[in-house]
C-alpha atoms as a PDB file:
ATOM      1  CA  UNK A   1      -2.685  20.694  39.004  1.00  0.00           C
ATOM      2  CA  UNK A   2      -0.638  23.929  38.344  1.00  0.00           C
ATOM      3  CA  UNK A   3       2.154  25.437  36.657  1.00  0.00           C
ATOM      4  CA  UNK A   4       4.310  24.149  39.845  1.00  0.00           C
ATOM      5  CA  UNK A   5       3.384  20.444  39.461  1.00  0.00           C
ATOM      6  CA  UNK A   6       5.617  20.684  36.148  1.00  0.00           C
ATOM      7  CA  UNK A   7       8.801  21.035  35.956  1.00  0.00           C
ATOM      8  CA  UNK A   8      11.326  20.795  32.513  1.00  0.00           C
ATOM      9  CA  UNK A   9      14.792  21.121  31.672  1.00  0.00           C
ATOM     10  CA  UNK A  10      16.871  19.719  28.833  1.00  0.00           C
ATOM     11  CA  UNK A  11      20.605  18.414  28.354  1.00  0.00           C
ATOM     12  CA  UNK A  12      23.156  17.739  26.088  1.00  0.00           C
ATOM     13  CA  UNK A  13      23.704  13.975  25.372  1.00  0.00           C
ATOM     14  CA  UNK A  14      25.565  11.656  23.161  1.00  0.00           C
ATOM     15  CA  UNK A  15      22.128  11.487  20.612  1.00  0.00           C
ATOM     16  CA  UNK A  16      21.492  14.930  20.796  1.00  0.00           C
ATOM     17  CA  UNK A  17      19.106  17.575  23.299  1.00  0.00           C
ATOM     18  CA  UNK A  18      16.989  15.248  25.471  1.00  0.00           C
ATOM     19  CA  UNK A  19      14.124  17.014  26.890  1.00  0.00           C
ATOM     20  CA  UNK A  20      12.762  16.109  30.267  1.00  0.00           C
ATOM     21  CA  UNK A  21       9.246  17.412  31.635  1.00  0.00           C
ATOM     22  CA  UNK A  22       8.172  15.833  35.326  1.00  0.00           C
ATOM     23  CA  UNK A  23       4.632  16.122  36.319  1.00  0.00           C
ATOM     24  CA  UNK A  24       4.579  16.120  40.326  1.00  0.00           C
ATOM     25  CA  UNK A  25       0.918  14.177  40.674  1.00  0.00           C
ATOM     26  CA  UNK A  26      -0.683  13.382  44.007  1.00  0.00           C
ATOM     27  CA  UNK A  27       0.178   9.618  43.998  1.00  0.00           C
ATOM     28  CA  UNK A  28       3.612   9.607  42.151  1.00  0.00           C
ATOM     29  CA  UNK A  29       5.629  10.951  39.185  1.00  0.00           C
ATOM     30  CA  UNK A  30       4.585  10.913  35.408  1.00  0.00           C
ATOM     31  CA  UNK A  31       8.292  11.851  33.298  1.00  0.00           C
ATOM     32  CA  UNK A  32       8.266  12.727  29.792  1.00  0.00           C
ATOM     33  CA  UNK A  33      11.355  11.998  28.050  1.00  0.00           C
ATOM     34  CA  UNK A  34      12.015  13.184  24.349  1.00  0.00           C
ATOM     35  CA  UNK A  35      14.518  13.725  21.677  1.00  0.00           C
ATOM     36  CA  UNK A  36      12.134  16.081  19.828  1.00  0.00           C
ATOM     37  CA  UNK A  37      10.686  19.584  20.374  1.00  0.00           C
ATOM     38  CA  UNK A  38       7.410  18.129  20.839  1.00  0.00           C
ATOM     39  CA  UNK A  39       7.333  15.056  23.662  1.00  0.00           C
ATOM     40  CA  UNK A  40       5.023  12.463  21.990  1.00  0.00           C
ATOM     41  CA  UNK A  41       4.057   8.014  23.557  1.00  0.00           C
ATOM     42  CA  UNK A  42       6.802   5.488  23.356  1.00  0.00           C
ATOM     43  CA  UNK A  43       8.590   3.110  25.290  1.00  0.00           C
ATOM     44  CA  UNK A  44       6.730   3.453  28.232  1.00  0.00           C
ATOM     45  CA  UNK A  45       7.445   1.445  32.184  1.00  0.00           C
ATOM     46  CA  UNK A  46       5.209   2.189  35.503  1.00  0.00           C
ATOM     47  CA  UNK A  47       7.703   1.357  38.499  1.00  0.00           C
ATOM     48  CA  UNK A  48       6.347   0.961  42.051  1.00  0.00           C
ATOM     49  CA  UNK A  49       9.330   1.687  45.114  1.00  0.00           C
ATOM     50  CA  UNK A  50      10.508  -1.275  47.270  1.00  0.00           C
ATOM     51  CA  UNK A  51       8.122  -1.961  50.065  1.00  0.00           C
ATOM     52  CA  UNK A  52       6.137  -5.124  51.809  1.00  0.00           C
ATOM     53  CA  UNK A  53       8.513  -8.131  51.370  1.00  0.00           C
ATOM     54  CA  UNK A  54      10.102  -7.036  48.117  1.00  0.00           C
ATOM     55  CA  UNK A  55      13.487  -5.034  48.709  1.00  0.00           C
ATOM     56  CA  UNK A  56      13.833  -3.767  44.720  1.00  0.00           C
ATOM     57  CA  UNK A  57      11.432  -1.864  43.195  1.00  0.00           C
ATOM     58  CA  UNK A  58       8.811  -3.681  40.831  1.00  0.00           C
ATOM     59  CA  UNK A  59       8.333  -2.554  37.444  1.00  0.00           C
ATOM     60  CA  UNK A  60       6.440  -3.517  33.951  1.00  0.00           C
ATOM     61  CA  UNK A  61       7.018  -2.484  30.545  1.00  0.00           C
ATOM     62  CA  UNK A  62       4.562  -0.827  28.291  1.00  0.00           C
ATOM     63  CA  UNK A  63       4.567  -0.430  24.514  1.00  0.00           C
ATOM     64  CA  UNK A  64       8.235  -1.969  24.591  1.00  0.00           C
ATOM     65  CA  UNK A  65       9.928  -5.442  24.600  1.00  0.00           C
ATOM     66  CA  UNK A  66      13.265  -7.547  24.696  1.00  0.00           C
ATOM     67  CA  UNK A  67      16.205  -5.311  25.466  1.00  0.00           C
ATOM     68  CA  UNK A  68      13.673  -1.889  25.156  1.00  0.00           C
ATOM     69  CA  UNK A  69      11.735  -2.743  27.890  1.00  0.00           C
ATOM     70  CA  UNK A  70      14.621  -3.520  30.018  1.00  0.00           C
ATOM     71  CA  UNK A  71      16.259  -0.492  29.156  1.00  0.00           C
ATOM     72  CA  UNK A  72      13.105   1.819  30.108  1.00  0.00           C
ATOM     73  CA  UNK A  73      12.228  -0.239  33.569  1.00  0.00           C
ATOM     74  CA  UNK A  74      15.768   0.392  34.696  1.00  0.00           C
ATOM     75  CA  UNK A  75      15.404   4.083  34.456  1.00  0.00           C
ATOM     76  CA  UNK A  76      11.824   4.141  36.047  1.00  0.00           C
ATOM     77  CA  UNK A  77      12.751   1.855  38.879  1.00  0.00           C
ATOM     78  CA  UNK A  78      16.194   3.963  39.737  1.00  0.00           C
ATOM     79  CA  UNK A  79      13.756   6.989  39.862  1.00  0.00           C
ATOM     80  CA  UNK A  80      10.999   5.209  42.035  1.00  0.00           C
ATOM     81  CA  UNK A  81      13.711   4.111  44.697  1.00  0.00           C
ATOM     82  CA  UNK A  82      15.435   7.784  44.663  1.00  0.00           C
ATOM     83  CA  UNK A  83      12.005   9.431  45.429  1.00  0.00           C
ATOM     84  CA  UNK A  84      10.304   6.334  46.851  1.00  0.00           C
ATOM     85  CA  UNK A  85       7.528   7.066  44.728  1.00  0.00           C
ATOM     86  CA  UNK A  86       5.340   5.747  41.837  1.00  0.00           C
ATOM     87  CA  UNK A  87       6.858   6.551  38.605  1.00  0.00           C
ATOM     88  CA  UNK A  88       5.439   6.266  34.871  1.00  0.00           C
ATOM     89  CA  UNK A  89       8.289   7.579  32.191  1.00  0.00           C
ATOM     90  CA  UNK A  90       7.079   7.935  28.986  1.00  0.00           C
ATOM     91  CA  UNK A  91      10.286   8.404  26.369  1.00  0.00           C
ATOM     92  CA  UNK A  92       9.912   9.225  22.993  1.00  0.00           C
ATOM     93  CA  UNK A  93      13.716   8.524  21.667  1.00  0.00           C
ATOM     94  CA  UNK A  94      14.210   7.737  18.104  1.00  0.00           C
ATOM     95  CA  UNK A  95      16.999   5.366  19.743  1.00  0.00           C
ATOM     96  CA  UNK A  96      17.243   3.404  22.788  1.00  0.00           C
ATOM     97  CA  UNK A  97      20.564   1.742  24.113  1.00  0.00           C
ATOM     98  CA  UNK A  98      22.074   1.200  26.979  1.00  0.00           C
ATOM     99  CA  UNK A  99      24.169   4.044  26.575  1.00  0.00           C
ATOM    100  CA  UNK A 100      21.548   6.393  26.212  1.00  0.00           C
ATOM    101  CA  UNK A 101      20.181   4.577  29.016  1.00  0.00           C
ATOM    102  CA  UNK A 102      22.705   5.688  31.186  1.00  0.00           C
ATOM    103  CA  UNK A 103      23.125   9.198  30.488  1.00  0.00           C
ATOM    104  CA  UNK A 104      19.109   8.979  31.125  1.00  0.00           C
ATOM    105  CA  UNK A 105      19.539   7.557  34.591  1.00  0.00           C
ATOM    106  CA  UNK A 106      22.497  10.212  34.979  1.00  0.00           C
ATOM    107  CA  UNK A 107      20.314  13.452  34.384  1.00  0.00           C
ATOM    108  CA  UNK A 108      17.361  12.049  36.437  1.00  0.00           C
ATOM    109  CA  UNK A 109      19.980  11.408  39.257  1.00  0.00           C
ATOM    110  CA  UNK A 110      21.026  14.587  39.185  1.00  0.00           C
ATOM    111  CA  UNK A 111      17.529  16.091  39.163  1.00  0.00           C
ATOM    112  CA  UNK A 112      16.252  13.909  42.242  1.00  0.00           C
ATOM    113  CA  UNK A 113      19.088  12.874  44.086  1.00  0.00           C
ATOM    114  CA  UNK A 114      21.494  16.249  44.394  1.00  0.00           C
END
């Protein structure tokens, strides 16, 4: 893996400068999501795309649960069925809400989809 595989950027939100690093791996996407200078393990979902007999992606929380987990799936399976790709996102947010939630899903759109 290179310099290549990783890309970065940061934005403005409603909580402050989110900071975004995407490692491009062989078999799918590892994303980085943090509120700090330093990205660090948090609420954590693996999403595979839509394929065989399932027409949503399917998704599991790790180190999160209740309205968390749900929270972090829902960005990690909008990003699997944009790049039709494994995805692992990793955020490290002092706060999660569905708010933040969306802005999430709103930068990540804009990174893969446009």
């Amino acid at each position: 893996m290179g310099l290549d595989d990783i890309s970065e950027f940061s934005s403005e939100t409603s909580i402050g400068t989110i900071r975004v690093r995407i490692l491009d791996l062989e078999n799918g996407l590892l994303i980085l999501i943090s509120d700090k200078e330093r990205f660090r393990l948090g609420l954590s979902a693996v999403a595979i795309p839509s394929g065989q007999g399932s027409s949503d992606p399917t998704s599991t929380g790790l180190f999160s649960m209740g309205l968390d987990n749900a929270l972090v799936r829902t960005v990690t399976e909008r990003v699997a069925s944009w790049t039709n790709r494994t995805c692992i996102i990793i955020t490290g947010l002092n706060q999660m809400n569905r708010e933040i939630m969306l802005e999430i899903v709103s930068l990540l759109r804009d990174h893969f989809v446009t």
